[in-house]
C-alpha atoms as a PDB file:
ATOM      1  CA  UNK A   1      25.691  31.740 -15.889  1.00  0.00           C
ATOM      2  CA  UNK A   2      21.931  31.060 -16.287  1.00  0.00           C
ATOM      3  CA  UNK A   3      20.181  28.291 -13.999  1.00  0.00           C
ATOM      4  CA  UNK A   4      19.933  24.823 -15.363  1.00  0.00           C
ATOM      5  CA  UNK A   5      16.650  24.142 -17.161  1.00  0.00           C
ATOM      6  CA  UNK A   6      13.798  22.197 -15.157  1.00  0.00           C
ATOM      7  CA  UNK A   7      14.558  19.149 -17.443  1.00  0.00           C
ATOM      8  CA  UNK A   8      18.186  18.854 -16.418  1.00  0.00           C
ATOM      9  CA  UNK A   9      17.166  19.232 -13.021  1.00  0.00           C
ATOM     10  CA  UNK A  10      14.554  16.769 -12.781  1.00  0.00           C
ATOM     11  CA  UNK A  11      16.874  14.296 -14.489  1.00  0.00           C
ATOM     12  CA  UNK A  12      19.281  14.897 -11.793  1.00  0.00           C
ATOM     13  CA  UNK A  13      16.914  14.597  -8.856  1.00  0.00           C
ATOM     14  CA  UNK A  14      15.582  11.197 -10.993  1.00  0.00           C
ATOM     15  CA  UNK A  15      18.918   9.643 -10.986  1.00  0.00           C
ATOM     16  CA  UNK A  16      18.942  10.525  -6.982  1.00  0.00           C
ATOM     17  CA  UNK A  17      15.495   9.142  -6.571  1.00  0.00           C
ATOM     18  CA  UNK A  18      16.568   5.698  -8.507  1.00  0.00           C
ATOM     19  CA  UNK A  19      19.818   5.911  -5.985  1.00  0.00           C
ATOM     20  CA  UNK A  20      17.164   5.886  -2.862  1.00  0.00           C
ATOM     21  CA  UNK A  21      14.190   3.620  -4.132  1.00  0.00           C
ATOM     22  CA  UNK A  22      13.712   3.467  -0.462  1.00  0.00           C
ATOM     23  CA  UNK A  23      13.590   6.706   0.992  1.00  0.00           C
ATOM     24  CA  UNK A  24      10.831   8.614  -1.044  1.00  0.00           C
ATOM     25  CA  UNK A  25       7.557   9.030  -1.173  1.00  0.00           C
ATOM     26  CA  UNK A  26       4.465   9.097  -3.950  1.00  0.00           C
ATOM     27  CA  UNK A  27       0.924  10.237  -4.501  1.00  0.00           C
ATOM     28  CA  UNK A  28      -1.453  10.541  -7.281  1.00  0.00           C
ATOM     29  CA  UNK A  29      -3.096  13.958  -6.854  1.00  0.00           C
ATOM     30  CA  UNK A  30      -7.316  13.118  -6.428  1.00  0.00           C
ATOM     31  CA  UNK A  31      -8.422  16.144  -9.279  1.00  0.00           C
ATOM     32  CA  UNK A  32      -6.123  16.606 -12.331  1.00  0.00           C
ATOM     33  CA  UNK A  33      -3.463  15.035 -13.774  1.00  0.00           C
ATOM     34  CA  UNK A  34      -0.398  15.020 -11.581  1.00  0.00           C
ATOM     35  CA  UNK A  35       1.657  12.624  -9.779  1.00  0.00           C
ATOM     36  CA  UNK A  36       3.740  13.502  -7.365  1.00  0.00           C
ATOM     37  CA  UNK A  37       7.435  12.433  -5.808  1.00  0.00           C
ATOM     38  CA  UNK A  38       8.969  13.361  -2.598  1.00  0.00           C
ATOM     39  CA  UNK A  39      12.710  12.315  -2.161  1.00  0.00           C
ATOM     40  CA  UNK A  40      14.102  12.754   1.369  1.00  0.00           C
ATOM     41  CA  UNK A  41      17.731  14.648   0.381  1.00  0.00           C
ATOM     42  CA  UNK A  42      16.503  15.917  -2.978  1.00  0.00           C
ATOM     43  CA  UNK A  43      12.524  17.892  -2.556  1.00  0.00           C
ATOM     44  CA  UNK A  44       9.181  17.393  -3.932  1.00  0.00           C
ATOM     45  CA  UNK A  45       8.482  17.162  -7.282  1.00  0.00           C
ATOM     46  CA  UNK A  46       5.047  16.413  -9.647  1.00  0.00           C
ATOM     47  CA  UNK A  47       4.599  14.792 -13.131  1.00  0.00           C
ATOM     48  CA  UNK A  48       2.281  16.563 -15.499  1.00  0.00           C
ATOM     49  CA  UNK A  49       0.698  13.483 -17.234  1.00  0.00           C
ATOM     50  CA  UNK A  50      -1.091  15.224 -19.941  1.00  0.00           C
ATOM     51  CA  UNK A  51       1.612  17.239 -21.175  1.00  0.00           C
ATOM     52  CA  UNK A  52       4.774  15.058 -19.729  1.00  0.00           C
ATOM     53  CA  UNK A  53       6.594  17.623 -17.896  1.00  0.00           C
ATOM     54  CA  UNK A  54       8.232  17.862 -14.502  1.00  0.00           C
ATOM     55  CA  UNK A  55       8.301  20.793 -12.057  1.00  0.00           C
ATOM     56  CA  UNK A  56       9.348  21.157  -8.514  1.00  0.00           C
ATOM     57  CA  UNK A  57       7.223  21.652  -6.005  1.00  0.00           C
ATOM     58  CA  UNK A  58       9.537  22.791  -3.290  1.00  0.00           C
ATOM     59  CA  UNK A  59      12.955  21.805  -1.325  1.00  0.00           C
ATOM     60  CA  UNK A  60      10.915  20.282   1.216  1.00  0.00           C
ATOM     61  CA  UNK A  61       9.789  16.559   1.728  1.00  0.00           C
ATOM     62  CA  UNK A  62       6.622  14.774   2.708  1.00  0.00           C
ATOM     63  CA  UNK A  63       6.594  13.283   6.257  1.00  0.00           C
ATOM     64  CA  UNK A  64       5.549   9.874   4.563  1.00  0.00           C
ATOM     65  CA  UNK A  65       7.094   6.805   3.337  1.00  0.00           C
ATOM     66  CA  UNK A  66       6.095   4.901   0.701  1.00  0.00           C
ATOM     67  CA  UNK A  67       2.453   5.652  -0.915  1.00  0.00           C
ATOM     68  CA  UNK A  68      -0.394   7.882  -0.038  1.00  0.00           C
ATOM     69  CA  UNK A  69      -4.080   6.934  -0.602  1.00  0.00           C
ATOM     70  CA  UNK A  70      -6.812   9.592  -0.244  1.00  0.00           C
ATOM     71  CA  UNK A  71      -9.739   8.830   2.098  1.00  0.00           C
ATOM     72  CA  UNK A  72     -12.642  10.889   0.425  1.00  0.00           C
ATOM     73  CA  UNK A  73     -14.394   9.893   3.711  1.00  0.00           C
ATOM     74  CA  UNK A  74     -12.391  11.824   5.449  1.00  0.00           C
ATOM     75  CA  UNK A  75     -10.983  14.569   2.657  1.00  0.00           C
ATOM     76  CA  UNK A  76      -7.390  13.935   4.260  1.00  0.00           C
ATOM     77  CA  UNK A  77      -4.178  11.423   2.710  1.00  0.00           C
ATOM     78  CA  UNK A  78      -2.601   8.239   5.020  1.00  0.00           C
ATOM     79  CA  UNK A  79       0.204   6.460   4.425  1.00  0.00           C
ATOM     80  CA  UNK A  80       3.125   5.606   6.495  1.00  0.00           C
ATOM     81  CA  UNK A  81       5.200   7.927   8.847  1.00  0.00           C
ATOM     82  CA  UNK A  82       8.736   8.756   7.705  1.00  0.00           C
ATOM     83  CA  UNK A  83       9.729  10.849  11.305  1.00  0.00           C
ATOM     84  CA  UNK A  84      11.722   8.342  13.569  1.00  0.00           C
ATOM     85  CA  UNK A  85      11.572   5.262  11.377  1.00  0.00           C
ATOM     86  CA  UNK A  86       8.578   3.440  12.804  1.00  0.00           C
ATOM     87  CA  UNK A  87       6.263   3.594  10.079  1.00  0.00           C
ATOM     88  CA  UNK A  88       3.240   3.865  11.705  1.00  0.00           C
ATOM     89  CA  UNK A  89       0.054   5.534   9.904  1.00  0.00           C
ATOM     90  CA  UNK A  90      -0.135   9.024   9.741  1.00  0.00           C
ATOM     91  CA  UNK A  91      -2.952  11.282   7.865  1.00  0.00           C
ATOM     92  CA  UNK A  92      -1.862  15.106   6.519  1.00  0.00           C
ATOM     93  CA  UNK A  93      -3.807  17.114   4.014  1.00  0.00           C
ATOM     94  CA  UNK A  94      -2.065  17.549   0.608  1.00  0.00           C
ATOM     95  CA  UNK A  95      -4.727  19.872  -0.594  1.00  0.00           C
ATOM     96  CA  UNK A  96      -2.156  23.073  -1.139  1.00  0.00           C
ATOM     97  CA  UNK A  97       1.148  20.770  -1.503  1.00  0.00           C
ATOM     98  CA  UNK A  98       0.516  22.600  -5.613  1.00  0.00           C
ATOM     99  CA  UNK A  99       1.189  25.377  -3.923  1.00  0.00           C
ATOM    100  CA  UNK A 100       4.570  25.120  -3.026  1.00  0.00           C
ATOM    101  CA  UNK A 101       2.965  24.737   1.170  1.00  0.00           C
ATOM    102  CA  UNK A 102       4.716  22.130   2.900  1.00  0.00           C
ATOM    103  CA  UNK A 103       2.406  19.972   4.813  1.00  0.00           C
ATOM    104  CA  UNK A 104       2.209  18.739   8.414  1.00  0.00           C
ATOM    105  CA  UNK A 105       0.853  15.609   9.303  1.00  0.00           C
ATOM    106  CA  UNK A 106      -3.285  16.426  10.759  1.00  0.00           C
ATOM    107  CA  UNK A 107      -3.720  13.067  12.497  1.00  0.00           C
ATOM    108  CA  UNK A 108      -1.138  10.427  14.297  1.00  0.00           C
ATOM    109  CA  UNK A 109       1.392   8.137  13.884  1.00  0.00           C
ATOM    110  CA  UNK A 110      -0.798   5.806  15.499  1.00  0.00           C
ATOM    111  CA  UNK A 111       0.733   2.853  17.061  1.00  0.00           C
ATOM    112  CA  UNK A 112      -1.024  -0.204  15.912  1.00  0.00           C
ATOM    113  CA  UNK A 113       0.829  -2.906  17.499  1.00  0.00           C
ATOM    114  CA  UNK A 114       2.228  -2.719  21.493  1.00  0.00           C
ATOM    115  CA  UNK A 115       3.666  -5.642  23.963  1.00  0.00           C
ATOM    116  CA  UNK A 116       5.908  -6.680  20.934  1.00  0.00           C
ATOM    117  CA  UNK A 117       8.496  -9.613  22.296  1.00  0.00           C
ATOM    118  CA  UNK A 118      11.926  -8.081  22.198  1.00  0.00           C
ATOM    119  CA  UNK A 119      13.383 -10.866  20.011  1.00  0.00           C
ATOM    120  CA  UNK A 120      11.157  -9.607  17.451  1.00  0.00           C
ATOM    121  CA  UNK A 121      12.861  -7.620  14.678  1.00  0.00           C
ATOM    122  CA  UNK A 122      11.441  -6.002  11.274  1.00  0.00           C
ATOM    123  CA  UNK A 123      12.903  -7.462   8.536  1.00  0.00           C
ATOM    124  CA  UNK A 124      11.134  -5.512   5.921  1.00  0.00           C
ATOM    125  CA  UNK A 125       9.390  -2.021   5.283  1.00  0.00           C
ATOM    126  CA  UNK A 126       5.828  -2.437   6.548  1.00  0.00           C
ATOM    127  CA  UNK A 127       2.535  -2.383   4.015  1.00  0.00           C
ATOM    128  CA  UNK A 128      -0.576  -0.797   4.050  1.00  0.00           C
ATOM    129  CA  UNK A 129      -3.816  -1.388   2.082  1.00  0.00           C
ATOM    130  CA  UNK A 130      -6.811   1.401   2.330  1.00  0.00           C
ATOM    131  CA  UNK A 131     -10.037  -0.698   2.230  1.00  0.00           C
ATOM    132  CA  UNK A 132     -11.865   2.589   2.285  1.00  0.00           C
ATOM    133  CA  UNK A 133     -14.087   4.513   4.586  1.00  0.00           C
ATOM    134  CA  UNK A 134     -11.141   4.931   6.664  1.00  0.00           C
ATOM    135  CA  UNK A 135     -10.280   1.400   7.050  1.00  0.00           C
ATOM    136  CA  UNK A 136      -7.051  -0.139   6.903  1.00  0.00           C
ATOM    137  CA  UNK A 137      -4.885  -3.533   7.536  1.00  0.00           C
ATOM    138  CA  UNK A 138      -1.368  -3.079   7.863  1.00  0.00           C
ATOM    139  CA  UNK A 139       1.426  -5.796   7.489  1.00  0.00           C
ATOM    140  CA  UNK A 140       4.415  -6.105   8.924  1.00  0.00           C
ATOM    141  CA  UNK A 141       7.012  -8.328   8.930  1.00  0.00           C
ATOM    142  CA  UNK A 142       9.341  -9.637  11.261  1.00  0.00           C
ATOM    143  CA  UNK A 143      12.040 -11.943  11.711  1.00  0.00           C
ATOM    144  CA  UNK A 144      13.139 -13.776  14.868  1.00  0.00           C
ATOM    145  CA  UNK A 145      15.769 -16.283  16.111  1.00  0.00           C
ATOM    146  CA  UNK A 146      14.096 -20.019  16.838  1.00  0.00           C
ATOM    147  CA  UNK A 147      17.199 -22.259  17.017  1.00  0.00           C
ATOM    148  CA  UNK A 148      20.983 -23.129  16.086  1.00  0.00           C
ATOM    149  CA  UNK A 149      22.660 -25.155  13.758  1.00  0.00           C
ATOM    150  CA  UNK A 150      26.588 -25.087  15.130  1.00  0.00           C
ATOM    151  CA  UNK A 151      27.336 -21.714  14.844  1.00  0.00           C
ATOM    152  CA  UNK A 152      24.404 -20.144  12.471  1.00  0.00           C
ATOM    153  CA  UNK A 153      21.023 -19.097  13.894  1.00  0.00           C
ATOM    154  CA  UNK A 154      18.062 -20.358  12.152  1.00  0.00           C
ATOM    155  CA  UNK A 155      15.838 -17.319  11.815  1.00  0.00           C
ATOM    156  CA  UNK A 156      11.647 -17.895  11.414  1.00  0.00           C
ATOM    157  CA  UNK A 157       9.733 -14.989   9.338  1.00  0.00           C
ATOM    158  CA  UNK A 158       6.545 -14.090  10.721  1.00  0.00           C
ATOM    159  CA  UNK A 159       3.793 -11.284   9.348  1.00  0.00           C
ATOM    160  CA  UNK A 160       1.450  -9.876  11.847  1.00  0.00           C
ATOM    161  CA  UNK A 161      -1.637  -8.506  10.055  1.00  0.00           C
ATOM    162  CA  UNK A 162      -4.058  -6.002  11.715  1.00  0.00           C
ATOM    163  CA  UNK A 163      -7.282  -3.940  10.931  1.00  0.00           C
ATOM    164  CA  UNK A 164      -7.574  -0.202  12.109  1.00  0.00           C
ATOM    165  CA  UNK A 165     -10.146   2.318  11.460  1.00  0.00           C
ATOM    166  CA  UNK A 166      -9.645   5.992  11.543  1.00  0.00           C
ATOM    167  CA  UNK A 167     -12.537   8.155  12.368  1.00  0.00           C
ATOM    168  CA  UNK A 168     -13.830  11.982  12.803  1.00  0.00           C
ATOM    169  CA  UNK A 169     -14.603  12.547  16.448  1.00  0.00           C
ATOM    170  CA  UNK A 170     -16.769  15.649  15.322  1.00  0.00           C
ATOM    171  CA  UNK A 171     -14.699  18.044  17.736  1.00  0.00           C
ATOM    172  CA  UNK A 172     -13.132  20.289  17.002  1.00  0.00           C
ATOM    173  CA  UNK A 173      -8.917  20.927  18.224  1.00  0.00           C
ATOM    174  CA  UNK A 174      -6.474  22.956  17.490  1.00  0.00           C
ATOM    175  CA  UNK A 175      -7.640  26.235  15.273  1.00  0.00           C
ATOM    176  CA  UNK A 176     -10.354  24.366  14.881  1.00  0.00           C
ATOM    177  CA  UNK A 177      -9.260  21.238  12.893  1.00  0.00           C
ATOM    178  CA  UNK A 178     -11.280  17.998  13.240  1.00  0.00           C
ATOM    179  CA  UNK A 179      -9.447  15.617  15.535  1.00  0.00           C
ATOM    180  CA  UNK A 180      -9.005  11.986  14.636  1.00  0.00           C
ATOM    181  CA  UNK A 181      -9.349   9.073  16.450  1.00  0.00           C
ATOM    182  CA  UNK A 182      -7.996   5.662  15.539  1.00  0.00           C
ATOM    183  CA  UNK A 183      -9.276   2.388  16.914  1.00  0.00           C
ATOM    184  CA  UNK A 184      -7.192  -1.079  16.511  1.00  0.00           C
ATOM    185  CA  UNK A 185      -8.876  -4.461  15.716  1.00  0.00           C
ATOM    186  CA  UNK A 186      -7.681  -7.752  15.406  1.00  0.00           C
ATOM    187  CA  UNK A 187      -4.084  -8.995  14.657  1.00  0.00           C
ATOM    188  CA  UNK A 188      -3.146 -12.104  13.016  1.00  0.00           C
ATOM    189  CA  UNK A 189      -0.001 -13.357  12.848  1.00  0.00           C
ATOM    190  CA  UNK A 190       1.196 -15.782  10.343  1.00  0.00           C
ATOM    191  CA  UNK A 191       4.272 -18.167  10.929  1.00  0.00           C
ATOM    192  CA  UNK A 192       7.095 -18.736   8.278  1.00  0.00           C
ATOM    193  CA  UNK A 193       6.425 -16.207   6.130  1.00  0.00           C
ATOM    194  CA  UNK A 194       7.641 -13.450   4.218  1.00  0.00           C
ATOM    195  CA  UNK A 195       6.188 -11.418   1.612  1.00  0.00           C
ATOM    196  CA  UNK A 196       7.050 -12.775  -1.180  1.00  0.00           C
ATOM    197  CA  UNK A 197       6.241 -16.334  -0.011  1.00  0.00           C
ATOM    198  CA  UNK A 198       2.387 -14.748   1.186  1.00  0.00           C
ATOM    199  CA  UNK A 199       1.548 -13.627  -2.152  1.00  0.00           C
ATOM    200  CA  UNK A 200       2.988 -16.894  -3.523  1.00  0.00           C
ATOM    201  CA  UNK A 201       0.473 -19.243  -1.368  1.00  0.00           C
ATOM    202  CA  UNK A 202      -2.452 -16.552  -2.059  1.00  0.00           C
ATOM    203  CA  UNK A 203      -1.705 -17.465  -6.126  1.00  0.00           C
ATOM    204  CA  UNK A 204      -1.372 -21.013  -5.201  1.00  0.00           C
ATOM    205  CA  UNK A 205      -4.808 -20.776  -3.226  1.00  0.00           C
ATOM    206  CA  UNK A 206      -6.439 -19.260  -6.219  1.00  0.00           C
ATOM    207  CA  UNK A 207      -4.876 -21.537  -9.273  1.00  0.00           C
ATOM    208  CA  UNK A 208      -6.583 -24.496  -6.587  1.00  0.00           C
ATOM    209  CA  UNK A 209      -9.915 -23.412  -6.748  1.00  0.00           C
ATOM    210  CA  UNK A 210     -10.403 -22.926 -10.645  1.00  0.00           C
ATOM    211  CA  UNK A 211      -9.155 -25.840 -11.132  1.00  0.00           C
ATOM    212  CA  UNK A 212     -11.342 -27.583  -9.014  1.00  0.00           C
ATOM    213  CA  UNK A 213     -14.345 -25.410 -10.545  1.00  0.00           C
ATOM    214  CA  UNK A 214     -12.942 -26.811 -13.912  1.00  0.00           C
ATOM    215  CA  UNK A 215     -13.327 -30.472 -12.886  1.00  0.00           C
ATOM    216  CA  UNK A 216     -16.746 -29.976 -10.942  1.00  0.00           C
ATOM    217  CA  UNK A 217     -17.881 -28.195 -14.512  1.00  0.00           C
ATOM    218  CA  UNK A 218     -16.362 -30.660 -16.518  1.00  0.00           C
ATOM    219  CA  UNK A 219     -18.642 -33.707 -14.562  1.00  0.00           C
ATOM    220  CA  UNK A 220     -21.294 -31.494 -14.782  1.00  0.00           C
ATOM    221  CA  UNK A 221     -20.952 -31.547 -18.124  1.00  0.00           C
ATOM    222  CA  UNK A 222     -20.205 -35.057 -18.719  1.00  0.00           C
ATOM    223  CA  UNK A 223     -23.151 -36.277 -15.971  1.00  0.00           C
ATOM    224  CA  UNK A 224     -25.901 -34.421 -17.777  1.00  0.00           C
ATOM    225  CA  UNK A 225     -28.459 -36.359 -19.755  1.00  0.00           C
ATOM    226  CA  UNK A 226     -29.344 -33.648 -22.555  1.00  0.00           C
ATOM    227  CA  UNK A 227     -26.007 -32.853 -24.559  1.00  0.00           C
ATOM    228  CA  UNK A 228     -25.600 -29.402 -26.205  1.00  0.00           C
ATOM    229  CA  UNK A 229     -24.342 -29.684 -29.331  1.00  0.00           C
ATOM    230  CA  UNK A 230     -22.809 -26.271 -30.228  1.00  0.00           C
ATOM    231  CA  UNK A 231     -21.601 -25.350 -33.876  1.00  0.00           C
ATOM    232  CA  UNK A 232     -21.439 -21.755 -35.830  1.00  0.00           C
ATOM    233  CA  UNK A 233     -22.845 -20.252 -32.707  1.00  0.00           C
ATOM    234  CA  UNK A 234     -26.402 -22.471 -33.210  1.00  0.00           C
ATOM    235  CA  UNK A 235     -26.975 -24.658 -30.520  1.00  0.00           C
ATOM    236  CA  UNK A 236     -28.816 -28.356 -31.454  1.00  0.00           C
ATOM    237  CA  UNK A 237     -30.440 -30.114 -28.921  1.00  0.00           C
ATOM    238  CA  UNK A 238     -30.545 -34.234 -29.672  1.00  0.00           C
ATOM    239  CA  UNK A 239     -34.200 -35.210 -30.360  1.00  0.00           C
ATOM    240  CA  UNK A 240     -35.781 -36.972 -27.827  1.00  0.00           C
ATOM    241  CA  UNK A 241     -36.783 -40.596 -29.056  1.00  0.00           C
END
């Protein structure tokens, strides 16, 4: 019996990936036209967006989770650790995943966050936002117990926010790689939050201030002594007496 075609495979391996939406991870190659999937259980496959076909890549997985953003800085990909669940930020070079290689991470997990209180526990899969040159801020979010009501704990959501930079120490390691360094910044927590309810008071914040622009430009308007009459795209200025 002949193999199944790539199609029926891919579908397959789809329907597995829509079964994990958790569990996989995805990058946009930085030259050409594919985008790539890597499904822990199921291999690594890329999307050919000019001519809309699958293919696998290999049986093998990506030791991310979630996305992967280049860093031209740096020539190297970073996203989020998928060995021993913490999530912390890793950087491999994806430059011959085409080529059926699998890759190994180049640089971390680095550990962004230490002297966490115990009654601290993540509540949801951390984020993390390139802001380029090798910068990043990574959120995470965390849940813990701040009273009782009877017999049900009331549980307060907290996000902890913190800035890292990842850098070339210009030395050279193993086989002669490039070793990394990363350096921590500031953390900032924010109380009674999640992250759905953060992105809600950001929108909030923003629909605030145009409306207040609105009203100052409105008096503006209404305060000014010359009025600009404006019809058929002419404008008619009011002659002065």
């Amino acid at each position: 019996m002949p193999p199944p075609s790539a199609a029926a495979v891919c579908t397959r391996d789809m329907e597995l990936v829509q079964q994990h939406p958790r569990d996989h991870s995805l990058w946009r190659r930085r030259c050409g036209s594919h985008v790539c999937i890597s499904v822990h259980g199921v291999g690594t496959y890329c999307l050919d967006t000019a001519d809309h076909t699958w293919s696998q890549v290999g049986e093998w997985t990506l030791p991310f989770h979630g996305k992967v953003e280049y860093v031209p800085e740096l020539k190297l990909w970073f996203g989020l650790s998928a060995a021993g669940g913490q999530q912390n930020l890793a950087a491999a070079d994806l430059s011959d995943v085409m080529d059926s290689q699998p890759c190994q991470l180049v640089g971390g997990p680095w550990k962004e966050l230490d002297h966490l209180p115990d009654e601290w526990k993540e509540c949801k899969d951390p984020q993390f936002v390139s802001l380029g040159s090798g910068r990043f801020c990574i959120a995470r979010f965390f849940q813990e117990a701040a009273g009782s009501a009877g017999d049900q704990v009331i549980h307060e959501n907290a996000a902890v926010f913190t800035g890292l930079e990842v850098n070339s120490s210009g030395k050279g390691g193993t086989a002669g790689k490039v070793e990394l360094q990363m350096t921590p910044h500031r953390s900032r927590r924010v109380n009674s939050t999640s992250i759905e309810a953060l992105f809600y008071k950001q929108i909030i914040l923003v629909l605030n201030l145009l409306f207040r622009l609105t009203v100052l430009s409105i008096i503006y308007l209404l305060s000014s002594d010359e009025v600009i009459h404006c019809h058929h795209g002419f404008r008619h200025s009011p002659e002065v007496q």
